[in-house]
PDB file of N, CA and C in Angstrom:
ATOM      1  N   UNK A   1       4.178  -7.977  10.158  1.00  0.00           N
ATOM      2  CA  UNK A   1       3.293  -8.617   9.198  1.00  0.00           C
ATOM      3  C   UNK A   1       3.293  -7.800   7.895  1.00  0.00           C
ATOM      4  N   UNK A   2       3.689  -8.361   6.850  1.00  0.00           N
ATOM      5  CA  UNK A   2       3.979  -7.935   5.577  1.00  0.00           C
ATOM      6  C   UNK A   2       2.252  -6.895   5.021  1.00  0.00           C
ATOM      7  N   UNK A   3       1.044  -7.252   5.177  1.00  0.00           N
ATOM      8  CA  UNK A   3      -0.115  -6.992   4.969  1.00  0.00           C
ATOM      9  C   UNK A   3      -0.308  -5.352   5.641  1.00  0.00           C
ATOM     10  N   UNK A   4       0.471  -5.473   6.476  1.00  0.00           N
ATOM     11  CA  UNK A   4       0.010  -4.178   7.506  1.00  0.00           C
ATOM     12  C   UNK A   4       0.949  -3.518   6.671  1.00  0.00           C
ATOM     13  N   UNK A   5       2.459  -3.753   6.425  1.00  0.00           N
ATOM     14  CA  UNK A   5       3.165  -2.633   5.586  1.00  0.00           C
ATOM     15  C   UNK A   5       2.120  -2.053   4.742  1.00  0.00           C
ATOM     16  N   UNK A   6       1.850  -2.730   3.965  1.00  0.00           N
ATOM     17  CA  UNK A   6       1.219  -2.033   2.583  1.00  0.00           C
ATOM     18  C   UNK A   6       0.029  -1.415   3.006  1.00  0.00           C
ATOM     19  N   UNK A   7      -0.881  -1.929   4.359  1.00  0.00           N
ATOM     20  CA  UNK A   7      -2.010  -1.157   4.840  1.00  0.00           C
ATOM     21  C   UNK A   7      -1.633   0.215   5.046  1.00  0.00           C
ATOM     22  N   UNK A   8      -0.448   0.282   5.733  1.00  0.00           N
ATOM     23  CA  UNK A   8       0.286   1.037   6.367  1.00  0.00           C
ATOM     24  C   UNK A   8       0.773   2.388   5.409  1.00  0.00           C
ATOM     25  N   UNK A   9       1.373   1.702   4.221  1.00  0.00           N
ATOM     26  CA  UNK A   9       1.706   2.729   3.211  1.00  0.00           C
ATOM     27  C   UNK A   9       0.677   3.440   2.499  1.00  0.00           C
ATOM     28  N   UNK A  10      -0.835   2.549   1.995  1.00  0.00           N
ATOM     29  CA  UNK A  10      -1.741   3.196   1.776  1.00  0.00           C
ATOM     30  C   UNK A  10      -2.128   4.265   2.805  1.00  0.00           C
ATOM     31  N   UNK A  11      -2.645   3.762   4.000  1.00  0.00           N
ATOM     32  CA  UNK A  11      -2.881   5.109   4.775  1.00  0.00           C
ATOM     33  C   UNK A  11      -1.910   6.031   4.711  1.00  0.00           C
ATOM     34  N   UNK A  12      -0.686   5.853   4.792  1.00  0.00           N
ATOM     35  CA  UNK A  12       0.342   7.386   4.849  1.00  0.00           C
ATOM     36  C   UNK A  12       0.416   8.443   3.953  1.00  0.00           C
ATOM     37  N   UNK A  13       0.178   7.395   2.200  1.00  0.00           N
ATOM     38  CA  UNK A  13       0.171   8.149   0.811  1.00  0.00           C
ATOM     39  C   UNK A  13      -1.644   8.729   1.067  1.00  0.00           C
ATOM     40  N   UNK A  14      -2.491   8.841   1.855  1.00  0.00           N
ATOM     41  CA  UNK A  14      -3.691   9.552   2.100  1.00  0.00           C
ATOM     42  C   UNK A  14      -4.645   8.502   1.224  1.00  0.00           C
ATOM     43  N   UNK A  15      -4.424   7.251   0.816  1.00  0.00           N
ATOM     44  CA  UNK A  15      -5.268   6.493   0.207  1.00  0.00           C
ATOM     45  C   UNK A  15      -5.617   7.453  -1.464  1.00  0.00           C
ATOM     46  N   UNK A  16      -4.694   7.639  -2.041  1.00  0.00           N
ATOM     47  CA  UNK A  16      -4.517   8.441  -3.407  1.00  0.00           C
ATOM     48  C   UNK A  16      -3.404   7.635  -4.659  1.00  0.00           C
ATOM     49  N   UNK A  17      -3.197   6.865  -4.473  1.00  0.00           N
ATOM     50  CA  UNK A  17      -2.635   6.357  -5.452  1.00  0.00           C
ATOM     51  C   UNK A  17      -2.783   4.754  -5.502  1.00  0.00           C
ATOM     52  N   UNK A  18      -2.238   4.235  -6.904  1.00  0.00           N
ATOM     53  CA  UNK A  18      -2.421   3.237  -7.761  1.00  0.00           C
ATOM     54  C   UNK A  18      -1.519   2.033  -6.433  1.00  0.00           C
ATOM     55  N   UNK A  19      -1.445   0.745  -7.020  1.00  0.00           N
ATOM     56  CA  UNK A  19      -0.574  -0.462  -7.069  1.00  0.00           C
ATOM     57  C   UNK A  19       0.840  -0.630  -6.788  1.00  0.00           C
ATOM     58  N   UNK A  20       0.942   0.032  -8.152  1.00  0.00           N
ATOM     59  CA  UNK A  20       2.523   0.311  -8.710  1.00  0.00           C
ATOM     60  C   UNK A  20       3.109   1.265  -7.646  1.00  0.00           C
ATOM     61  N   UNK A  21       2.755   2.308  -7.423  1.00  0.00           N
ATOM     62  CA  UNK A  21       3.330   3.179  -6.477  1.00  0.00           C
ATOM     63  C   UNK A  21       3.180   2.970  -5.318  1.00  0.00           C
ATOM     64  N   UNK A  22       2.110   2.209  -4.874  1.00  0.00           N
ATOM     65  CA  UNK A  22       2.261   1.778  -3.432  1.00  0.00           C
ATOM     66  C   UNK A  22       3.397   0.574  -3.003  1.00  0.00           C
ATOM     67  N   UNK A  23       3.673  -0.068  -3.889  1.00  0.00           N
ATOM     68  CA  UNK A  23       4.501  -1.072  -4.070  1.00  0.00           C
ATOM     69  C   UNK A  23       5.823  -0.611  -3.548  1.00  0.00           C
ATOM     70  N   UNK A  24       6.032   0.855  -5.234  1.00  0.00           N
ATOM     71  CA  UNK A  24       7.057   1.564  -5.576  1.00  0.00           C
ATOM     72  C   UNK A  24       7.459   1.910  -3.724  1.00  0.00           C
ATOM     73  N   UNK A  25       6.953   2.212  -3.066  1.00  0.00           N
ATOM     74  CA  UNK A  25       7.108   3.033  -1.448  1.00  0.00           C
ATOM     75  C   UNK A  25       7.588   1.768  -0.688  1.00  0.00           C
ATOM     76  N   UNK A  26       6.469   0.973  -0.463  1.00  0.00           N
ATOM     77  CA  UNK A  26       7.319  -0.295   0.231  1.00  0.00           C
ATOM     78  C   UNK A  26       8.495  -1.100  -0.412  1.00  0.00           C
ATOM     79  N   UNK A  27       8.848  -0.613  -1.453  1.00  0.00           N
ATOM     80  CA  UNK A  27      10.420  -1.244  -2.035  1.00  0.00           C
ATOM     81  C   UNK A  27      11.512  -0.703  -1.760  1.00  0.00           C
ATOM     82  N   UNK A  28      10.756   1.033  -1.801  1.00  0.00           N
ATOM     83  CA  UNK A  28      11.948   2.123  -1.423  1.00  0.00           C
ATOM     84  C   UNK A  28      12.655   2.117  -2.671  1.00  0.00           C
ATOM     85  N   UNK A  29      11.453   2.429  -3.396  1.00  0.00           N
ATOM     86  CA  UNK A  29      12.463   2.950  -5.055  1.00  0.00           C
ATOM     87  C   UNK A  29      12.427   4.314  -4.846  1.00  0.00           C
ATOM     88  N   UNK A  30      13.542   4.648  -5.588  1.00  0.00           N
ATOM     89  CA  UNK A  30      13.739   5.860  -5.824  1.00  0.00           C
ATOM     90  C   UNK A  30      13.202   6.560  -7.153  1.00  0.00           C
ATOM     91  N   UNK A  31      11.501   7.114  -7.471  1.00  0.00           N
ATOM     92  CA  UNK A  31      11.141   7.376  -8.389  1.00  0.00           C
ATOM     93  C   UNK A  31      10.932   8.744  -7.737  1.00  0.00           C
ATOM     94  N   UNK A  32      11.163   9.614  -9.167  1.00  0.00           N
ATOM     95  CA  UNK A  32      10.499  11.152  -9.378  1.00  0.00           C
ATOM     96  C   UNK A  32       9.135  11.039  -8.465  1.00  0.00           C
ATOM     97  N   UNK A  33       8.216  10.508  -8.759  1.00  0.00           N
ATOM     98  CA  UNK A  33       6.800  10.479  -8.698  1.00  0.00           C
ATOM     99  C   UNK A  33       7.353  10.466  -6.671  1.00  0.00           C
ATOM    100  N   UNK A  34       7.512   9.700  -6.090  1.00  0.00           N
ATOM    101  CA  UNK A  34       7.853   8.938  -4.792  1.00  0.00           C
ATOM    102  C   UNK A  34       8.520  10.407  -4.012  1.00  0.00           C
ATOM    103  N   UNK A  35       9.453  11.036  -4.731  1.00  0.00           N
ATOM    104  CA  UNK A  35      10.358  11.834  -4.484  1.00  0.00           C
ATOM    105  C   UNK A  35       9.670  13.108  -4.241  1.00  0.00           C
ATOM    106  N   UNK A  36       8.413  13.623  -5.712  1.00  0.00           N
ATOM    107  CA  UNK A  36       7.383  14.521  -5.528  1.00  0.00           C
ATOM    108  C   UNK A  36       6.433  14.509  -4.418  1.00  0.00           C
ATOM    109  N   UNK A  37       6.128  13.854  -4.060  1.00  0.00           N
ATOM    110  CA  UNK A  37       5.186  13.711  -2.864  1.00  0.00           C
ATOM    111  C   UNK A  37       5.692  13.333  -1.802  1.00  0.00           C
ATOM    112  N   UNK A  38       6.869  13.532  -1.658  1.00  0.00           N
ATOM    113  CA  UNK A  38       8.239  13.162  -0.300  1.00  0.00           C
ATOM    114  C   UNK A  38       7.164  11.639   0.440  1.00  0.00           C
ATOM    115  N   UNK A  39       7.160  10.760  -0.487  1.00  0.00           N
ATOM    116  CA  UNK A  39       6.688   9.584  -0.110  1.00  0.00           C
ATOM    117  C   UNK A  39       8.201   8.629   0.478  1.00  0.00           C
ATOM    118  N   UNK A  40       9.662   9.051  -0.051  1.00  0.00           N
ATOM    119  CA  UNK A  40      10.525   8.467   0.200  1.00  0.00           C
ATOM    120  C   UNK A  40      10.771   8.872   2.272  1.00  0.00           C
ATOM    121  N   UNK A  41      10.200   9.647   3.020  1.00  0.00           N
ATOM    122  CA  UNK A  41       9.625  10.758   4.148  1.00  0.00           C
ATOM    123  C   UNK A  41       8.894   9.625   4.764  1.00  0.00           C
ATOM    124  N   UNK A  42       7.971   8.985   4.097  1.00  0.00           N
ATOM    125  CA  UNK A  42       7.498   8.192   5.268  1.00  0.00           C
ATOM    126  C   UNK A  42       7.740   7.050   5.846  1.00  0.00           C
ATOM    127  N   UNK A  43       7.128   6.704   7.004  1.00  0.00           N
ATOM    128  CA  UNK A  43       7.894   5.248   7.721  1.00  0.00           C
ATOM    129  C   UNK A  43       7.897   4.272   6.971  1.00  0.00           C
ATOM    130  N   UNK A  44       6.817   3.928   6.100  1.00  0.00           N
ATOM    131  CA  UNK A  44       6.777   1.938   5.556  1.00  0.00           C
ATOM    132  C   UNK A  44       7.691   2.883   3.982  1.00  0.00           C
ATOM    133  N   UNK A  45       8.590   3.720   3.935  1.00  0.00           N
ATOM    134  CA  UNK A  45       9.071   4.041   2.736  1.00  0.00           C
ATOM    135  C   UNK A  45      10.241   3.036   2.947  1.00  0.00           C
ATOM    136  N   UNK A  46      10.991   1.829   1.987  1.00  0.00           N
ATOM    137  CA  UNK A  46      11.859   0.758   1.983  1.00  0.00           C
ATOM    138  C   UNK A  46      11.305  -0.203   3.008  1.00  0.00           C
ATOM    139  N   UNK A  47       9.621  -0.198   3.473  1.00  0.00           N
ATOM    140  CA  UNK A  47      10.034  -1.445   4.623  1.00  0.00           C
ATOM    141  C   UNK A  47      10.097  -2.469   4.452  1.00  0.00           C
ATOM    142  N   UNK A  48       9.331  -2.913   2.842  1.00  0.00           N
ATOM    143  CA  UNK A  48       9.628  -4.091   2.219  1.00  0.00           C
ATOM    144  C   UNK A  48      10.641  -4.639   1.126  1.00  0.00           C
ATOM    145  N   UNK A  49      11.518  -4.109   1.531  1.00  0.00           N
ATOM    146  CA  UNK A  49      12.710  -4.370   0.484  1.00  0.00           C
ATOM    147  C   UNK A  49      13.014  -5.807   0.536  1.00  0.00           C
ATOM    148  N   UNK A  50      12.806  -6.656   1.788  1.00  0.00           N
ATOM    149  CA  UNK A  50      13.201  -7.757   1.862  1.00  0.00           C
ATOM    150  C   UNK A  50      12.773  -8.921   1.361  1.00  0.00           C
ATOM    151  N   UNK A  51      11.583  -8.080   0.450  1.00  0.00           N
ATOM    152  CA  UNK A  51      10.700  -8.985  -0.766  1.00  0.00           C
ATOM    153  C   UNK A  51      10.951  -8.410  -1.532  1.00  0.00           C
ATOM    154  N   UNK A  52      10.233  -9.187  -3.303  1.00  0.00           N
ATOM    155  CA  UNK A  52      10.750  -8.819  -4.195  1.00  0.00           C
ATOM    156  C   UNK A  52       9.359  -8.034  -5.218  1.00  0.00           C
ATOM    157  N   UNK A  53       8.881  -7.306  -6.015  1.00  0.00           N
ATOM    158  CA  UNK A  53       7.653  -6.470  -6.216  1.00  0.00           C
ATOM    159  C   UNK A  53       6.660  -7.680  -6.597  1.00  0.00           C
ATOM    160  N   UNK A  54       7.268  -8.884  -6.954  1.00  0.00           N
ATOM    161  CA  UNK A  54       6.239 -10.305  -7.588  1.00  0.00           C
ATOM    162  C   UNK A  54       5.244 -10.402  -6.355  1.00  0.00           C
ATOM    163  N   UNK A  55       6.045 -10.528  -4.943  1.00  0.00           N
ATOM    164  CA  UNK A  55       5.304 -11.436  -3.654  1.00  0.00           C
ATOM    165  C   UNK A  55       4.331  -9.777  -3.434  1.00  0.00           C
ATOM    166  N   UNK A  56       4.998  -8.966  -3.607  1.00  0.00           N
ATOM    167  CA  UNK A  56       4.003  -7.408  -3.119  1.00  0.00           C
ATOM    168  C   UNK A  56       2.876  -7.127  -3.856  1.00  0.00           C
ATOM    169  N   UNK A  57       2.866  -7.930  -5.118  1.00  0.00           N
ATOM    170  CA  UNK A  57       1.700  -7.735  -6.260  1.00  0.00           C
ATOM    171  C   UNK A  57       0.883  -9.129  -5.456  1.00  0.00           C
ATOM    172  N   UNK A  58       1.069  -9.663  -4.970  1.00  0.00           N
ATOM    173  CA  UNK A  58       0.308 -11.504  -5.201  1.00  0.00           C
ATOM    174  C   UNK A  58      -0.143 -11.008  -3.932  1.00  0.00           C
ATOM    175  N   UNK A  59       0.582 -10.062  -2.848  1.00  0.00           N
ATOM    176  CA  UNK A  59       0.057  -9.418  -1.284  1.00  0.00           C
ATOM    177  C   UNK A  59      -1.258  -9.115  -1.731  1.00  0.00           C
ATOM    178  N   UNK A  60      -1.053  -8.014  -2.741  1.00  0.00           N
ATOM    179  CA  UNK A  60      -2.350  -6.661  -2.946  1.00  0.00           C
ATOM    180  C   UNK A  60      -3.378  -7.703  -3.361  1.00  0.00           C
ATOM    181  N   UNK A  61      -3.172  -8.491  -4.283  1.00  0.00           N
ATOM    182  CA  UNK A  61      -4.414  -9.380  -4.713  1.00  0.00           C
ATOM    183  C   UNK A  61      -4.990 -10.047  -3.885  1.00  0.00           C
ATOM    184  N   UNK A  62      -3.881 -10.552  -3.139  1.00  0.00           N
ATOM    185  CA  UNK A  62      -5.271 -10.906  -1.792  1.00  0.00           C
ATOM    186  C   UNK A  62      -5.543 -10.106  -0.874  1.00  0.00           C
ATOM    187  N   UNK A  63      -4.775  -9.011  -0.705  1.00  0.00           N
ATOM    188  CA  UNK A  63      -5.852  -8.350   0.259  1.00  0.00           C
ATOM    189  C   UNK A  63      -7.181  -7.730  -0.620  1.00  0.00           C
ATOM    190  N   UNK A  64      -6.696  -7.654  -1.975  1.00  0.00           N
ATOM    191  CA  UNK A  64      -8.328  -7.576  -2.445  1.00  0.00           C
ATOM    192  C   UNK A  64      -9.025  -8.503  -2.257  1.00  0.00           C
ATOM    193  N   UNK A  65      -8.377  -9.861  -2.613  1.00  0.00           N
ATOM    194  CA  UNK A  65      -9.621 -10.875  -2.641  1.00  0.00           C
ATOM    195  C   UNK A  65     -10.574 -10.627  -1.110  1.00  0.00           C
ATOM    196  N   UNK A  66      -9.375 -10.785  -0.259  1.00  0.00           N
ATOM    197  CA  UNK A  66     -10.112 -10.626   1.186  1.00  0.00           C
ATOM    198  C   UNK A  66     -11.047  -9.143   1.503  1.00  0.00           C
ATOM    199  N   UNK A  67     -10.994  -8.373   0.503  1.00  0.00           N
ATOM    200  CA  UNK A  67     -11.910  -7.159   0.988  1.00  0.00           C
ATOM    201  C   UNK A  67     -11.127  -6.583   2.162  1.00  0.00           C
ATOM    202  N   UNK A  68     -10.132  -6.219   2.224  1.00  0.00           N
ATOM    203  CA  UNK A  68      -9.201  -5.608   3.078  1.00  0.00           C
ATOM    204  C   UNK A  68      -9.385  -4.520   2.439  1.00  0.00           C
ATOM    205  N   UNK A  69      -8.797  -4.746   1.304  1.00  0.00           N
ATOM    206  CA  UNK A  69      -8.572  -3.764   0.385  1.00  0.00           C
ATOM    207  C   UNK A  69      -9.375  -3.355  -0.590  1.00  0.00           C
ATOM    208  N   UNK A  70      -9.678  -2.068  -1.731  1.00  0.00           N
ATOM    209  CA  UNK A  70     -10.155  -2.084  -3.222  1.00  0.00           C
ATOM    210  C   UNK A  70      -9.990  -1.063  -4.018  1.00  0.00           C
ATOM    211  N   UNK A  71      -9.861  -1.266  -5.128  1.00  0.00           N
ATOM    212  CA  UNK A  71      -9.950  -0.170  -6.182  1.00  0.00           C
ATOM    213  C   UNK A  71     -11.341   0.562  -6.328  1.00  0.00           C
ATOM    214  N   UNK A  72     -10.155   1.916  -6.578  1.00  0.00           N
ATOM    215  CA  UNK A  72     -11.557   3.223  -6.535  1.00  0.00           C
ATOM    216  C   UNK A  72     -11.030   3.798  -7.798  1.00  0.00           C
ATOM    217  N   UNK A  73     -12.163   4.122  -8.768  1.00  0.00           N
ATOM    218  CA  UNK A  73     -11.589   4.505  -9.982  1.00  0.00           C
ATOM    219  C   UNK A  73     -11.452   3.656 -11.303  1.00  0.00           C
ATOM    220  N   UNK A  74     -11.569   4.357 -12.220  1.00  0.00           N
ATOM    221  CA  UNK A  74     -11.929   3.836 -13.834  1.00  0.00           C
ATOM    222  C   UNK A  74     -10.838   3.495 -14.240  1.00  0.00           C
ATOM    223  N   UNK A  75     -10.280   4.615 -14.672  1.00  0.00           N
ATOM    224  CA  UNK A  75      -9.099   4.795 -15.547  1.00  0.00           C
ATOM    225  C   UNK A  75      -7.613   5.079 -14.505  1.00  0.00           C
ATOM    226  N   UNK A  76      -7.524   5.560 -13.709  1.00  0.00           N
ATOM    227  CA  UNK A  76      -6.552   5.474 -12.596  1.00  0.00           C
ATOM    228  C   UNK A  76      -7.102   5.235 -11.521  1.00  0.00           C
ATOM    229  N   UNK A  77      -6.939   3.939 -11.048  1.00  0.00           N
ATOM    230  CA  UNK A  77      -7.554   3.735 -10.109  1.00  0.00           C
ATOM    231  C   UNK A  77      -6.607   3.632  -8.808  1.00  0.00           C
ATOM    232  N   UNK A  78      -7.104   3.638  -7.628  1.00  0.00           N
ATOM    233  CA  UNK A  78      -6.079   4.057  -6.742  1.00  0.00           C
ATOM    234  C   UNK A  78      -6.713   2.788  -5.353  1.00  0.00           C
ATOM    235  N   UNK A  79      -6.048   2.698  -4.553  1.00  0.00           N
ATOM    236  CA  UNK A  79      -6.211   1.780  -3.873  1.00  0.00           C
ATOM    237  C   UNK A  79      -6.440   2.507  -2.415  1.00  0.00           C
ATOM    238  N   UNK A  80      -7.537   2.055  -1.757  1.00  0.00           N
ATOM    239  CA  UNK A  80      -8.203   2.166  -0.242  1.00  0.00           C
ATOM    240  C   UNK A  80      -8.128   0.872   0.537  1.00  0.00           C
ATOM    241  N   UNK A  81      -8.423   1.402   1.683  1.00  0.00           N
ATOM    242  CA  UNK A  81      -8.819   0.393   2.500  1.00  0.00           C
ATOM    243  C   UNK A  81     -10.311   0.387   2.870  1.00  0.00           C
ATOM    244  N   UNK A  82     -11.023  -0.377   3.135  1.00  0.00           N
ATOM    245  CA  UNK A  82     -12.519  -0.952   3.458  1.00  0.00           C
ATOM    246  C   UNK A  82     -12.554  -0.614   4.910  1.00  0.00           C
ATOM    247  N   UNK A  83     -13.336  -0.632   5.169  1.00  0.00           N
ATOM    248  CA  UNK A  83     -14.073  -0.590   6.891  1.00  0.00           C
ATOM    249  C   UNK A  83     -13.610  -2.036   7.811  1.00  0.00           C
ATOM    250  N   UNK A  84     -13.483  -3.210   6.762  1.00  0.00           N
ATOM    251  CA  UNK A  84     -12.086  -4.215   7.244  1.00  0.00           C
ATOM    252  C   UNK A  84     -11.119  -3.464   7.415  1.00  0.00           C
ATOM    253  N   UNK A  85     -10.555  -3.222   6.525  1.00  0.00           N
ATOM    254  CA  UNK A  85      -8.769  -2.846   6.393  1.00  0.00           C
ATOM    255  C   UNK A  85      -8.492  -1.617   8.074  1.00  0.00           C
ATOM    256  N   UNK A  86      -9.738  -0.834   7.780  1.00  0.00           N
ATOM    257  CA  UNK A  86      -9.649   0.321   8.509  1.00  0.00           C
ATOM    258  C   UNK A  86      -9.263  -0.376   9.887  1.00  0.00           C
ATOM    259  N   UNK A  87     -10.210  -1.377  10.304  1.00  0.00           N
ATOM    260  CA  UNK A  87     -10.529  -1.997  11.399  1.00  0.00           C
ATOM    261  C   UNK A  87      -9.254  -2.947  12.192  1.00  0.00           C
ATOM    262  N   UNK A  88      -8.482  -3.248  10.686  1.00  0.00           N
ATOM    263  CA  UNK A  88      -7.340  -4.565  11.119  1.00  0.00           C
ATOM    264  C   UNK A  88      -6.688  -3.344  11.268  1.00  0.00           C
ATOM    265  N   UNK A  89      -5.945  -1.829  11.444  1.00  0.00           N
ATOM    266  CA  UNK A  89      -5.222  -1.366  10.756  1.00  0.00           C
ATOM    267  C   UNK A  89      -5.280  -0.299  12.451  1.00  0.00           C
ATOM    268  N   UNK A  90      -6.565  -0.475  12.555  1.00  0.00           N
ATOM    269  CA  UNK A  90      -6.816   0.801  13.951  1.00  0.00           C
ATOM    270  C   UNK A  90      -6.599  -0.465  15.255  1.00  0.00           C
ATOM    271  N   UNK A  91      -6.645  -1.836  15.069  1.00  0.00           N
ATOM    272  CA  UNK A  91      -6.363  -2.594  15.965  1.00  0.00           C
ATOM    273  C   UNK A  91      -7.506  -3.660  16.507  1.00  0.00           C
ATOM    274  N   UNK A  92      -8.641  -3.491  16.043  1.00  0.00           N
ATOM    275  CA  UNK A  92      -9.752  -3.924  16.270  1.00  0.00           C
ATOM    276  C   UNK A  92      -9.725  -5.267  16.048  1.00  0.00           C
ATOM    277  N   UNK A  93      -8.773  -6.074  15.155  1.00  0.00           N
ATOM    278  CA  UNK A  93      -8.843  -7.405  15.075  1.00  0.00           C
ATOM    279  C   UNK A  93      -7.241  -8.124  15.737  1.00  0.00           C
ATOM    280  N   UNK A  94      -6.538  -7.388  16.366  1.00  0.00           N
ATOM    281  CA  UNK A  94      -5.382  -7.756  17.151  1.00  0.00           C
ATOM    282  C   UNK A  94      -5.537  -8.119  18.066  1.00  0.00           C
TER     283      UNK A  94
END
């Protein structure tokens, strides 16, 4: 399930970064930033290559809409998971 990747990548990056870079991990780009934090190291690193970053942006928006997900932060804001997300993510709704 495409939703759990990106759940998946947030929890691994420690719930510390933006959109773009969580994206950047499930595409399996090869950025400096990705490379610094040996984010290219973890499991959901390329697991969504088989989409394209449009369908991975339109993902994140609804898992915001759904409160899966949310932004924490003003000016860099970084993306968590909710006590939902936590819940779909530890197995509680499987």
């Amino acid at each position: 399930m495409d939703a759990q990747i990106i759940m998946s990548a947030i929890q691994r990056t420690d719930q510390r970064f933006g959109i773009g870079h969580i994206i950047d991990v499930v595409l399996g780009a090869d950025t400096k930033r990705i490379r610094q934090w040996l984010h290219n190291q973890i499991k959901t690193y390329g697991a969504g290559k088989h989409r394209d970053k449009n369908y991975w942006r339109s993902l994140v928006d609804e898992l915001l809409a759904q409160e899966v997900i949310r932004q924490d932060g003003d000016r860099y804001p970084v993306i968590k998971l909710t006590d939902k997300g936590l819940d779909i993510t530890s197995g509680a709704f499987q």
